[in-house]
C-alpha atoms as a PDB file:
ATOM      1  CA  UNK A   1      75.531 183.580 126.911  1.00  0.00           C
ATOM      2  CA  UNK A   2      72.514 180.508 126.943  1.00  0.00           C
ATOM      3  CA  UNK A   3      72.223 179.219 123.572  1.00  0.00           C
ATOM      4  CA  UNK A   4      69.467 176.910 124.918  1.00  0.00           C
ATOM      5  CA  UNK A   5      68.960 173.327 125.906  1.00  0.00           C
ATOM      6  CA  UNK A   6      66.863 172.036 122.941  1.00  0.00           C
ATOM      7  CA  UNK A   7      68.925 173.348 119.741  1.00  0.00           C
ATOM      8  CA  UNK A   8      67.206 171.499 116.618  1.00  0.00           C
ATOM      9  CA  UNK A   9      69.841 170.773 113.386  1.00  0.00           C
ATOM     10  CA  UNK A  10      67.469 171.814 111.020  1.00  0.00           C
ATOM     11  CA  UNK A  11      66.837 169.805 107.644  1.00  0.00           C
ATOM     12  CA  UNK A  12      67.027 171.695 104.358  1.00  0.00           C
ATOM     13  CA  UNK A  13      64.134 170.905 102.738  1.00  0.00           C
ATOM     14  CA  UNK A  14      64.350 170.964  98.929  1.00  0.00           C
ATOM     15  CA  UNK A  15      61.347 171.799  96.184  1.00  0.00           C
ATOM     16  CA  UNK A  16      60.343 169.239  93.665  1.00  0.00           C
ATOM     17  CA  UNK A  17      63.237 170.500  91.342  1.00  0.00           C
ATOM     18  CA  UNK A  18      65.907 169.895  93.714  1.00  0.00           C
ATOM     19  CA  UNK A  19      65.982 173.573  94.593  1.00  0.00           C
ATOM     20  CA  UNK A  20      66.359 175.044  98.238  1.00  0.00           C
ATOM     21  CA  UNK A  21      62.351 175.359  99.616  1.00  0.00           C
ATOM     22  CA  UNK A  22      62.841 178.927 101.197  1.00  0.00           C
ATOM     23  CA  UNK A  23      59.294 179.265 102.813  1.00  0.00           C
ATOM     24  CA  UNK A  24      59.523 175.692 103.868  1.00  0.00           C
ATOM     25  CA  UNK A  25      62.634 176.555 105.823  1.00  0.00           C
ATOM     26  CA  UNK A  26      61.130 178.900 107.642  1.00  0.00           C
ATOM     27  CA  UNK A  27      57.941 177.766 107.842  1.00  0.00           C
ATOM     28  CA  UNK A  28      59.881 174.609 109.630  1.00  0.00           C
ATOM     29  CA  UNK A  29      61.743 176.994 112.124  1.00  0.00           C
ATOM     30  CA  UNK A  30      58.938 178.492 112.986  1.00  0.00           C
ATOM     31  CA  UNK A  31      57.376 175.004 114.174  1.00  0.00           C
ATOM     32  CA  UNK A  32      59.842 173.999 115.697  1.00  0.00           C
ATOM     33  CA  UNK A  33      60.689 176.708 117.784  1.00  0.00           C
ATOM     34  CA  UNK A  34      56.815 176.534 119.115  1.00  0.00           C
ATOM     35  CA  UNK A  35      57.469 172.843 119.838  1.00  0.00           C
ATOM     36  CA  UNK A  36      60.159 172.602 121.864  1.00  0.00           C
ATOM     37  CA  UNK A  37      63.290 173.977 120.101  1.00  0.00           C
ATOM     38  CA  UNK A  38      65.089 176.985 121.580  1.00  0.00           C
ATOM     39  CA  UNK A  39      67.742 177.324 118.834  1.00  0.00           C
ATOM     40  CA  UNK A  40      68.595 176.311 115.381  1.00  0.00           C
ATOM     41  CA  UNK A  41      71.468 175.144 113.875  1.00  0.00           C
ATOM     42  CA  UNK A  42      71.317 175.887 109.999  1.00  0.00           C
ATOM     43  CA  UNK A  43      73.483 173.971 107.883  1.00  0.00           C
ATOM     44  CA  UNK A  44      74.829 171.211 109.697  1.00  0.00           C
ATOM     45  CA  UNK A  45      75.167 167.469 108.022  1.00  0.00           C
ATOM     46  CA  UNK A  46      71.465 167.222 108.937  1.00  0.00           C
ATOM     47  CA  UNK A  47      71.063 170.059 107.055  1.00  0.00           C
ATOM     48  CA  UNK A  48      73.081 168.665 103.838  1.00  0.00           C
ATOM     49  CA  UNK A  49      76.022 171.188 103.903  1.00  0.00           C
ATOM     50  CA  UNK A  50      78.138 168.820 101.959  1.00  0.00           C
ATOM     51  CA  UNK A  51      75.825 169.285  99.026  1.00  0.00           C
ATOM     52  CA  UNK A  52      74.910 173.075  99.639  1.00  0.00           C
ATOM     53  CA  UNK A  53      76.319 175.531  97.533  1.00  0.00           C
ATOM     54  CA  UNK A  54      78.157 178.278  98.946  1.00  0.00           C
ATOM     55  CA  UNK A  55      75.761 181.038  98.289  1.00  0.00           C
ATOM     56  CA  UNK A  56      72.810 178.419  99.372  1.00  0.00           C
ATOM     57  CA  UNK A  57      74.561 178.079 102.777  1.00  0.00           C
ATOM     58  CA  UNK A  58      74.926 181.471 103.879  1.00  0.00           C
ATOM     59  CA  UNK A  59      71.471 182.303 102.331  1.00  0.00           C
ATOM     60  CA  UNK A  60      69.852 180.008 104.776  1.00  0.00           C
ATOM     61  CA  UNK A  61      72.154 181.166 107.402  1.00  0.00           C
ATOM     62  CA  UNK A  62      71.149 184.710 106.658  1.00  0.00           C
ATOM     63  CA  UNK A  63      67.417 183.465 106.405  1.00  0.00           C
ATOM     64  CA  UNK A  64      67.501 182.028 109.739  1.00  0.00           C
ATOM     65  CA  UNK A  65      68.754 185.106 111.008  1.00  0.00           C
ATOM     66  CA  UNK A  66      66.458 187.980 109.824  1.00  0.00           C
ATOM     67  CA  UNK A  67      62.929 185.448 109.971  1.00  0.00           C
ATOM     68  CA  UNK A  68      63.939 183.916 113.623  1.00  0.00           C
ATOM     69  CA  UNK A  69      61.345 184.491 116.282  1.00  0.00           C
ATOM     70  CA  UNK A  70      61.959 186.455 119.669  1.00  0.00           C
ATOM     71  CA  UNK A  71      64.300 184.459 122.188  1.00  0.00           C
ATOM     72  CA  UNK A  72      65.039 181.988 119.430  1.00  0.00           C
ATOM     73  CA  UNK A  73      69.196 181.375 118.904  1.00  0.00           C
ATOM     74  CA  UNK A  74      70.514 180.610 115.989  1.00  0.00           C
ATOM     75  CA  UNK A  75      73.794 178.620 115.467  1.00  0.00           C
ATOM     76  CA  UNK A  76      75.963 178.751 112.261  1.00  0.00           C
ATOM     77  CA  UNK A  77      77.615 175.769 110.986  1.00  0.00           C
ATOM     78  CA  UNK A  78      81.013 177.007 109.514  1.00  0.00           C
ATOM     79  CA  UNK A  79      83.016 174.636 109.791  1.00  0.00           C
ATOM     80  CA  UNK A  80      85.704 172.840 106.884  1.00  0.00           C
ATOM     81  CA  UNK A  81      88.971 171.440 106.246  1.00  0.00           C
ATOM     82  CA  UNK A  82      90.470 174.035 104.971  1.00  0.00           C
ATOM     83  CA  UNK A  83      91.331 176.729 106.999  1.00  0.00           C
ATOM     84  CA  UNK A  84      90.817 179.454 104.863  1.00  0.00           C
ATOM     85  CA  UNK A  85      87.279 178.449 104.193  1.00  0.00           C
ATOM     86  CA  UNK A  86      86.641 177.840 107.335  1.00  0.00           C
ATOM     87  CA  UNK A  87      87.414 181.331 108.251  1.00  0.00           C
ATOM     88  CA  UNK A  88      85.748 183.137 105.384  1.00  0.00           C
ATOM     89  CA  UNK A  89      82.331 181.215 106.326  1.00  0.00           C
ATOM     90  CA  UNK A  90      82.868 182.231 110.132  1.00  0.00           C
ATOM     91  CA  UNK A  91      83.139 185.646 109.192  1.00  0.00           C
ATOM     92  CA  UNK A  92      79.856 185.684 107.055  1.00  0.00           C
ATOM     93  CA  UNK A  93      77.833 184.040 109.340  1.00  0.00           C
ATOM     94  CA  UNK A  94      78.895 186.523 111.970  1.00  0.00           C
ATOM     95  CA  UNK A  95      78.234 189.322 109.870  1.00  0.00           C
ATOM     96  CA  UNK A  96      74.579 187.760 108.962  1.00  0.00           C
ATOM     97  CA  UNK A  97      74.191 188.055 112.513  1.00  0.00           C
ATOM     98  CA  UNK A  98      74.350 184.486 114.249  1.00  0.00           C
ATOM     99  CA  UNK A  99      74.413 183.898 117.910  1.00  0.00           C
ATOM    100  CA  UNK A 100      77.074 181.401 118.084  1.00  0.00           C
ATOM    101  CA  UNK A 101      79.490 179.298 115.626  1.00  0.00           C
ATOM    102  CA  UNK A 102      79.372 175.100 114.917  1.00  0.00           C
ATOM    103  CA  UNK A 103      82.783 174.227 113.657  1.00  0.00           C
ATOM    104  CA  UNK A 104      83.914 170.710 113.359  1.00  0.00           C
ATOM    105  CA  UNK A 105      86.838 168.974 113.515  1.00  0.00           C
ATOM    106  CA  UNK A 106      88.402 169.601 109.959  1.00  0.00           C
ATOM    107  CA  UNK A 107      87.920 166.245 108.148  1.00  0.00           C
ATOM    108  CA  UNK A 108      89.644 163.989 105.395  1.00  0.00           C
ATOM    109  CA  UNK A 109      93.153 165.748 106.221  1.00  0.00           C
ATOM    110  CA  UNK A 110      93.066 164.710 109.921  1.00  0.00           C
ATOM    111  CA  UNK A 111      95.442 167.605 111.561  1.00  0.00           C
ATOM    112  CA  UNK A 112      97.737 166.660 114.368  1.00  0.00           C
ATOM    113  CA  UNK A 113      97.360 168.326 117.505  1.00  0.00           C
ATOM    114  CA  UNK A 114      99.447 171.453 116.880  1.00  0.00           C
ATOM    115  CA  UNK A 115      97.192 171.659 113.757  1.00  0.00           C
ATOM    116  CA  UNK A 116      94.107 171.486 115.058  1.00  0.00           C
ATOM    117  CA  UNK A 117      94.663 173.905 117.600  1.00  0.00           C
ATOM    118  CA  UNK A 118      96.348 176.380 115.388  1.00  0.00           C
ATOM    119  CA  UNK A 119      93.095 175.830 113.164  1.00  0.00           C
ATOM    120  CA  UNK A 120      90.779 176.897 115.767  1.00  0.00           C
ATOM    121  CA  UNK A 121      93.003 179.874 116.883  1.00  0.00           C
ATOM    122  CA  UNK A 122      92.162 181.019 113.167  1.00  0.00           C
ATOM    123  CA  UNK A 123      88.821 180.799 113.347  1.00  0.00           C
ATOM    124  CA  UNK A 124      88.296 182.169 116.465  1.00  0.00           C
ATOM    125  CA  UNK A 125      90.202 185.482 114.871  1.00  0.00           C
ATOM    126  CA  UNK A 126      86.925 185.610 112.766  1.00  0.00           C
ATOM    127  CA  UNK A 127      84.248 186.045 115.005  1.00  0.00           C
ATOM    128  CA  UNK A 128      83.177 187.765 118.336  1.00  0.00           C
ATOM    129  CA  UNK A 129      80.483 185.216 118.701  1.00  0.00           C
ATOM    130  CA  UNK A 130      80.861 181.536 121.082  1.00  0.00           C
ATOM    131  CA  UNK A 131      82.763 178.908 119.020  1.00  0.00           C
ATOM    132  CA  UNK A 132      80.761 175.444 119.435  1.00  0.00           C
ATOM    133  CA  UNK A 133      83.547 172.611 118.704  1.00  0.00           C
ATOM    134  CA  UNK A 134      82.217 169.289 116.961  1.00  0.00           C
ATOM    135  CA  UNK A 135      84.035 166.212 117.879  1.00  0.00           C
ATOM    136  CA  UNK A 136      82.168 163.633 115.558  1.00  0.00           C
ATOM    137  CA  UNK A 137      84.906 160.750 114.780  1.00  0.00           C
ATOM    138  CA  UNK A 138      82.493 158.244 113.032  1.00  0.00           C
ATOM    139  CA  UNK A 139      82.157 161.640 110.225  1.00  0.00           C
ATOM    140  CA  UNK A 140      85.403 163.106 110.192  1.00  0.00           C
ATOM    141  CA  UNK A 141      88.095 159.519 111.315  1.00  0.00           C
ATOM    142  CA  UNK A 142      89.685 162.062 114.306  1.00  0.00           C
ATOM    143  CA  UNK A 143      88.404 162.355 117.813  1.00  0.00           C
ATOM    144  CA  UNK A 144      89.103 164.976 119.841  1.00  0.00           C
ATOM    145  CA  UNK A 145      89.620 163.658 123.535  1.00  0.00           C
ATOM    146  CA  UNK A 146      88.962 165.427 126.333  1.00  0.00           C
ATOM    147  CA  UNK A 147      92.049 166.932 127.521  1.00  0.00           C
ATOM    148  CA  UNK A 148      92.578 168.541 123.974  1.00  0.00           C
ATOM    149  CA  UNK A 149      88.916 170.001 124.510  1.00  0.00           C
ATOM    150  CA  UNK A 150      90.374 171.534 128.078  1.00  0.00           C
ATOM    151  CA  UNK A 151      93.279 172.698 125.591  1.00  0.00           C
ATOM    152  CA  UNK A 152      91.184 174.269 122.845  1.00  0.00           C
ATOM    153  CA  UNK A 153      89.078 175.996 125.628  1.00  0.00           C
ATOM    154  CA  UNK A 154      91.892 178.081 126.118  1.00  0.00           C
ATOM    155  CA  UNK A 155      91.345 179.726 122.957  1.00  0.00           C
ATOM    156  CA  UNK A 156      88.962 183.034 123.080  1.00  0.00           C
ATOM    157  CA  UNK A 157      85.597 182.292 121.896  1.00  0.00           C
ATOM    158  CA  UNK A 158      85.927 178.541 121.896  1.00  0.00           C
ATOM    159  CA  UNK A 159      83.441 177.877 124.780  1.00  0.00           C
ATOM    160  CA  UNK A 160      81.039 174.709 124.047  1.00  0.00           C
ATOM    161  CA  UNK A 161      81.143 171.364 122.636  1.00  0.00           C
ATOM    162  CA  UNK A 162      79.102 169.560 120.719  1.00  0.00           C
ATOM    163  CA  UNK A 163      80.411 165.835 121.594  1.00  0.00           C
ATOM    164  CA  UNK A 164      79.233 162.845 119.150  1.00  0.00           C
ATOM    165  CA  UNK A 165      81.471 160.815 120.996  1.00  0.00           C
ATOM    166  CA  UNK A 166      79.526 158.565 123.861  1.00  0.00           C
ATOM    167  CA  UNK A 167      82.544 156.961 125.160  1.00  0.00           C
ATOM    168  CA  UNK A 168      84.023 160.587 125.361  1.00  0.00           C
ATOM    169  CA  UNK A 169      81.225 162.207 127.484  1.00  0.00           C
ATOM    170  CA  UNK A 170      82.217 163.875 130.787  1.00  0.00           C
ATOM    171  CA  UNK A 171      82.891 167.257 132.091  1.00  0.00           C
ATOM    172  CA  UNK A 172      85.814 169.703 130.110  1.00  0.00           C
ATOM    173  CA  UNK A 173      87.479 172.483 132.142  1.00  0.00           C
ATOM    174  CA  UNK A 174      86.003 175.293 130.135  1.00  0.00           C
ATOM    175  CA  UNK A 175      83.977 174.120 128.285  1.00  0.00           C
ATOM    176  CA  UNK A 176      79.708 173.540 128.174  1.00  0.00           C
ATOM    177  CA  UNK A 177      78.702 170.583 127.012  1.00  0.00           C
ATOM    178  CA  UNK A 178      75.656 169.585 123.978  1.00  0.00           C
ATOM    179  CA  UNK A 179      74.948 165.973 123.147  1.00  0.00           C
ATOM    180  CA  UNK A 180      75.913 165.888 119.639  1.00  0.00           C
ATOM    181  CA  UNK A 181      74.290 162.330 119.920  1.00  0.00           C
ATOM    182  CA  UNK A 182      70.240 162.320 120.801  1.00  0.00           C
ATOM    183  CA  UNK A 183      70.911 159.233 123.098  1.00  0.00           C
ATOM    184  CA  UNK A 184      72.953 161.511 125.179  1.00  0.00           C
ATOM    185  CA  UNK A 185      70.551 164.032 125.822  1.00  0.00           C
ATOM    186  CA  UNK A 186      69.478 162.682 129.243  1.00  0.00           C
ATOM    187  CA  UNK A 187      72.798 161.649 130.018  1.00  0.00           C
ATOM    188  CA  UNK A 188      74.143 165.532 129.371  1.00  0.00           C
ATOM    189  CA  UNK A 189      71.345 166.894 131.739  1.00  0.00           C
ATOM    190  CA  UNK A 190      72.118 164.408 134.196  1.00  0.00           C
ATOM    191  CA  UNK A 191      75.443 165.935 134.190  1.00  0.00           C
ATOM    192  CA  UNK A 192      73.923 169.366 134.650  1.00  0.00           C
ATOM    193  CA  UNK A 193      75.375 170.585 131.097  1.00  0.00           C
ATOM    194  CA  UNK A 194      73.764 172.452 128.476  1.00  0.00           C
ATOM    195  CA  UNK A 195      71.454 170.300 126.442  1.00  0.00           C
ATOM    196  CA  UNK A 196      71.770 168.362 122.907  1.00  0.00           C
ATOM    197  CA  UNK A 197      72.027 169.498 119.721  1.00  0.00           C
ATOM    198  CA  UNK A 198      69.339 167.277 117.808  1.00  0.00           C
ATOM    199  CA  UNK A 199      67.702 165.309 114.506  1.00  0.00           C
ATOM    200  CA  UNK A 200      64.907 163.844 117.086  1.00  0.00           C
ATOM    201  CA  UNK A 201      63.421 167.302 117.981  1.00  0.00           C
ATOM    202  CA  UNK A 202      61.904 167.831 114.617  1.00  0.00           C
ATOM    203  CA  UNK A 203      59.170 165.099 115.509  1.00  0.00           C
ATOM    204  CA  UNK A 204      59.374 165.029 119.501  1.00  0.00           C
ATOM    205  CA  UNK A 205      60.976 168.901 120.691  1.00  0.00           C
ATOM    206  CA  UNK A 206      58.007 169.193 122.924  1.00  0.00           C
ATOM    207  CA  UNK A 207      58.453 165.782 124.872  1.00  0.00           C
ATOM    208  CA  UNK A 208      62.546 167.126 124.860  1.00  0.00           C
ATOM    209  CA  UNK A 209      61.693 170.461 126.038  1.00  0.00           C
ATOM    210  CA  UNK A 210      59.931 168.420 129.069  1.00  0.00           C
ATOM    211  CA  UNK A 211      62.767 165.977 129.267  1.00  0.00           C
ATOM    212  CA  UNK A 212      64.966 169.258 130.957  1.00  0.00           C
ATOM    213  CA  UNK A 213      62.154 171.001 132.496  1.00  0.00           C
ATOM    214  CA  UNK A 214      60.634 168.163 134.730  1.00  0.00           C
ATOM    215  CA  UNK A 215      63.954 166.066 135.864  1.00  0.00           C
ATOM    216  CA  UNK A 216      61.458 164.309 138.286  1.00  0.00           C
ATOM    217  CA  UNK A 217      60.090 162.549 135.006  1.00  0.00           C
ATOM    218  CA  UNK A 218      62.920 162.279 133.113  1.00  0.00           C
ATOM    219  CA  UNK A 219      62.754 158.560 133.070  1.00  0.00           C
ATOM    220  CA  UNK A 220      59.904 158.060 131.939  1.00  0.00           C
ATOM    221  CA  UNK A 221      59.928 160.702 129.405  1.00  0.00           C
ATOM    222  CA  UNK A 222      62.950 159.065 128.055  1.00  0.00           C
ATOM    223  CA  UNK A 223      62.257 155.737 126.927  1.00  0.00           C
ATOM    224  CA  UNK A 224      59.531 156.734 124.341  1.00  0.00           C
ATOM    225  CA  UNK A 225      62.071 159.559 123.217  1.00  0.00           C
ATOM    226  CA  UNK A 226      64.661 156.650 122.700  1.00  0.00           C
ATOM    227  CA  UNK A 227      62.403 154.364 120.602  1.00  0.00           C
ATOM    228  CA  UNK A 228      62.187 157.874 118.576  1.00  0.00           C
ATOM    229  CA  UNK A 229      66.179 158.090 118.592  1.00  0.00           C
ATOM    230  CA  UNK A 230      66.270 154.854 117.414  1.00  0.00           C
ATOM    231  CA  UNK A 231      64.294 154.560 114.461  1.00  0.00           C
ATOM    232  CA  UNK A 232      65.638 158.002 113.109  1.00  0.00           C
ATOM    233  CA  UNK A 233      68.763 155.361 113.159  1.00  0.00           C
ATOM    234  CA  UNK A 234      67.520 153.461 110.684  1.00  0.00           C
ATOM    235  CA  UNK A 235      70.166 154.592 108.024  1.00  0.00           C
ATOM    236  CA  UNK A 236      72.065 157.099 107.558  1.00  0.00           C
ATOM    237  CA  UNK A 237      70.530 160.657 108.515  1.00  0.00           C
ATOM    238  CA  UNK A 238      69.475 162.396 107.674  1.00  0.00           C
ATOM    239  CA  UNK A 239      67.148 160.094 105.703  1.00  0.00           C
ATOM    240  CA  UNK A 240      64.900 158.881 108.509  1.00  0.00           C
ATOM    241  CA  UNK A 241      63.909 162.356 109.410  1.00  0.00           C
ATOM    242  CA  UNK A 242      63.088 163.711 106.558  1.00  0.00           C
ATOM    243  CA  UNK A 243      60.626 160.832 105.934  1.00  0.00           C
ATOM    244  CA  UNK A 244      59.000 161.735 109.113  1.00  0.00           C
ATOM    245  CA  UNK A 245      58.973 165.071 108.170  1.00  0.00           C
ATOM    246  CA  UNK A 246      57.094 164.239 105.394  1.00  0.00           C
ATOM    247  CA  UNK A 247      54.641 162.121 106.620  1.00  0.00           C
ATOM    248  CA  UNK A 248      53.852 165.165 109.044  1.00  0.00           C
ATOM    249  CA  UNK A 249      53.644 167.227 106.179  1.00  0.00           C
ATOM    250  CA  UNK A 250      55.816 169.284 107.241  1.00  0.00           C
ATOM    251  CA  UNK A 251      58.646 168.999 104.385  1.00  0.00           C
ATOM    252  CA  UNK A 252      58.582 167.334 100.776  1.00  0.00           C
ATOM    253  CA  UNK A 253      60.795 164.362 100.696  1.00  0.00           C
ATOM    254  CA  UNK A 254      63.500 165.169  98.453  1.00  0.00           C
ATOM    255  CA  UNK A 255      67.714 164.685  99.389  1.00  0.00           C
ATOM    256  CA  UNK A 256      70.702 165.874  97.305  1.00  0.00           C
ATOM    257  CA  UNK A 257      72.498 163.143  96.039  1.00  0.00           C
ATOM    258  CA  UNK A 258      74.122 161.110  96.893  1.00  0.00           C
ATOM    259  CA  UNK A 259      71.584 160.994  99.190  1.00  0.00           C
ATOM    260  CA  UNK A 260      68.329 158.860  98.255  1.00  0.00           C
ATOM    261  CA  UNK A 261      65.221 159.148 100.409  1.00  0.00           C
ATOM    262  CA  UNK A 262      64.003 156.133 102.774  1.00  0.00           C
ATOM    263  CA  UNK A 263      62.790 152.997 101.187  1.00  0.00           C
ATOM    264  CA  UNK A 264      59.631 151.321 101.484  1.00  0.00           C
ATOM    265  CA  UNK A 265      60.577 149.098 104.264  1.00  0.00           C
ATOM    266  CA  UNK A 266      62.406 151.843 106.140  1.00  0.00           C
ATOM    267  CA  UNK A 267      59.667 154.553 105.530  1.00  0.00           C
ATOM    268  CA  UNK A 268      57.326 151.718 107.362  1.00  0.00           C
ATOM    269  CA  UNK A 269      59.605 151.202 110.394  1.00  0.00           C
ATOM    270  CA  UNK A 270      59.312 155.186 110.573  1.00  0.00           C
ATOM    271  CA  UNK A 271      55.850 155.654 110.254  1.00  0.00           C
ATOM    272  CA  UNK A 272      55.258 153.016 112.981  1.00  0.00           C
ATOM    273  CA  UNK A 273      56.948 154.724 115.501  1.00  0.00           C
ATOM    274  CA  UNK A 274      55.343 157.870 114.603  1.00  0.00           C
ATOM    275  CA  UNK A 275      51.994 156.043 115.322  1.00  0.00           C
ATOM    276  CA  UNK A 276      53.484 154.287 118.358  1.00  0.00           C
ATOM    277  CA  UNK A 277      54.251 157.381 119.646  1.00  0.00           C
ATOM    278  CA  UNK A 278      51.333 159.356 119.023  1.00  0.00           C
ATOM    279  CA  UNK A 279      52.587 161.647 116.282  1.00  0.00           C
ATOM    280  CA  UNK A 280      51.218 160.272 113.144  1.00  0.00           C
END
């Protein structure tokens, strides 16, 4: 199946008492699937998983799920380091009805080869649904080259990738390819893959959306998308976005610790290229 070209890693947004902002979730998916996004990926790092409950997780993951609008896919992030867990979030997400599985590289106990692979044949056990690998070494201290991609294709289910690697970035026998970096997006379509999983899409989907449906001005399109990409650099995200988001009004700025939102100076650097870009 398509899970889209544009697939946005949606923030969590949080109330003023540090609480999950329900309506704000949605009321974000619903934007940004009328600018640009085709999918959503709920609970990635982007989203804060590492400080999401349990129950919070698969509540937004079942949130995405029953408030999505028509043609809109939505991607669960399932993913951990232990196996077990990893499995017993695959199955929920399945159950809450999700159109395809993120899972990334399990972290911190950095599995050999014959563990890794054994991991994913686990998880793919869980779900009927396409199994999205994450290769993300600067998160995680383990890449995934390509010719253990090839090998994990081999595994039923396991059919995309979402590479964070640049230096990685080519073609794997079996597998579909989504910039897991936004500098890669144009790089991936030039490659005729599938598209990018992104942080930049919350402020510029609709100038991303054109990026893969006008090749001819793909160019063009792409440096002011790149000046975008690289302030949402500006530390670590997702900080930067989540100021823009606010200053769009879109989101209230709070993060979970340890987390802190943008400072001054960054939050002007942000809001600059907002303005420079016609957003703001």
């Amino acid at each position: 199946m398509s899970l889209g070209t544009v697939l946005t890693a949606i923030v969590t947004p949080f109330d003023d008492s540090g609480a999950v902002d329900e309506k704000v979730f949605v009321d974000l998916m619903h934007h940004l699937t009328t600018h640009g996004s085709d999918g959503i990926v709920v609970c990635g790092t982007t989203g804060e998983s590492p400080t999401l409950s349990i129950e919070e997780h698969m509540r937004l993951v079942e949130l995405a799920c029953a408030e999505r609008p028509a043609g809109v896919t939505i991607v669960g992030s399932a993913g951990s380091n232990d196996t077990r867990h990893a499995v017993e979030m695959t199955e929920r997400a399945t159950e809450a009805g999700v159109d395809a599985i993120l899972s990334v590289t399990p972290y911190y106990n950095r599995p050999n080869r014959r563990g890794l692979a054994a991991h994913y044949r686990e998880v793919a056990k869980a779900t009927d649904k396409p199994i999205v690998l994450y290769n993300i070494p600067s998160r995680v201290s383990r890449d995934v080259p390509n010719d253990e991609l090839a090998e994990l294709a081999q595994i039923e289910h396991v059919d995309y990738v979402k590479q964070a690697n640049n230096a990685n970035l080519a073609k794997v026998d079996g597998l579909g390819i989504y910039a897991g970096n936004d500098e890669l997006y144009g790089p991936v379509l030039d490659l005729g893959e599938c598209g990018v999983i992104s942080v930049a899409s919350h402020v510029c989907g609709d100038l991303m959306a054109r990026m893969a449906a006008e090749p001819e001005h793909r160019a063009e399109l792409e440096s002011t998308f790149k000046a975008i990409c690289d302030v949402l650099g500006v530390t670590v995200n997702p900080i930067p976005v989540k100021a823009a988001l606010h200053m769009l009004g879109l989101v209230g700025p709070g993060l979970r610790l340890p987390l802190v939102e943008a400072s001054d100076e960054e939050k002007a650097v942000v809001r600059a290229a907002l303005e420079g870009a016609g957003l703001l």
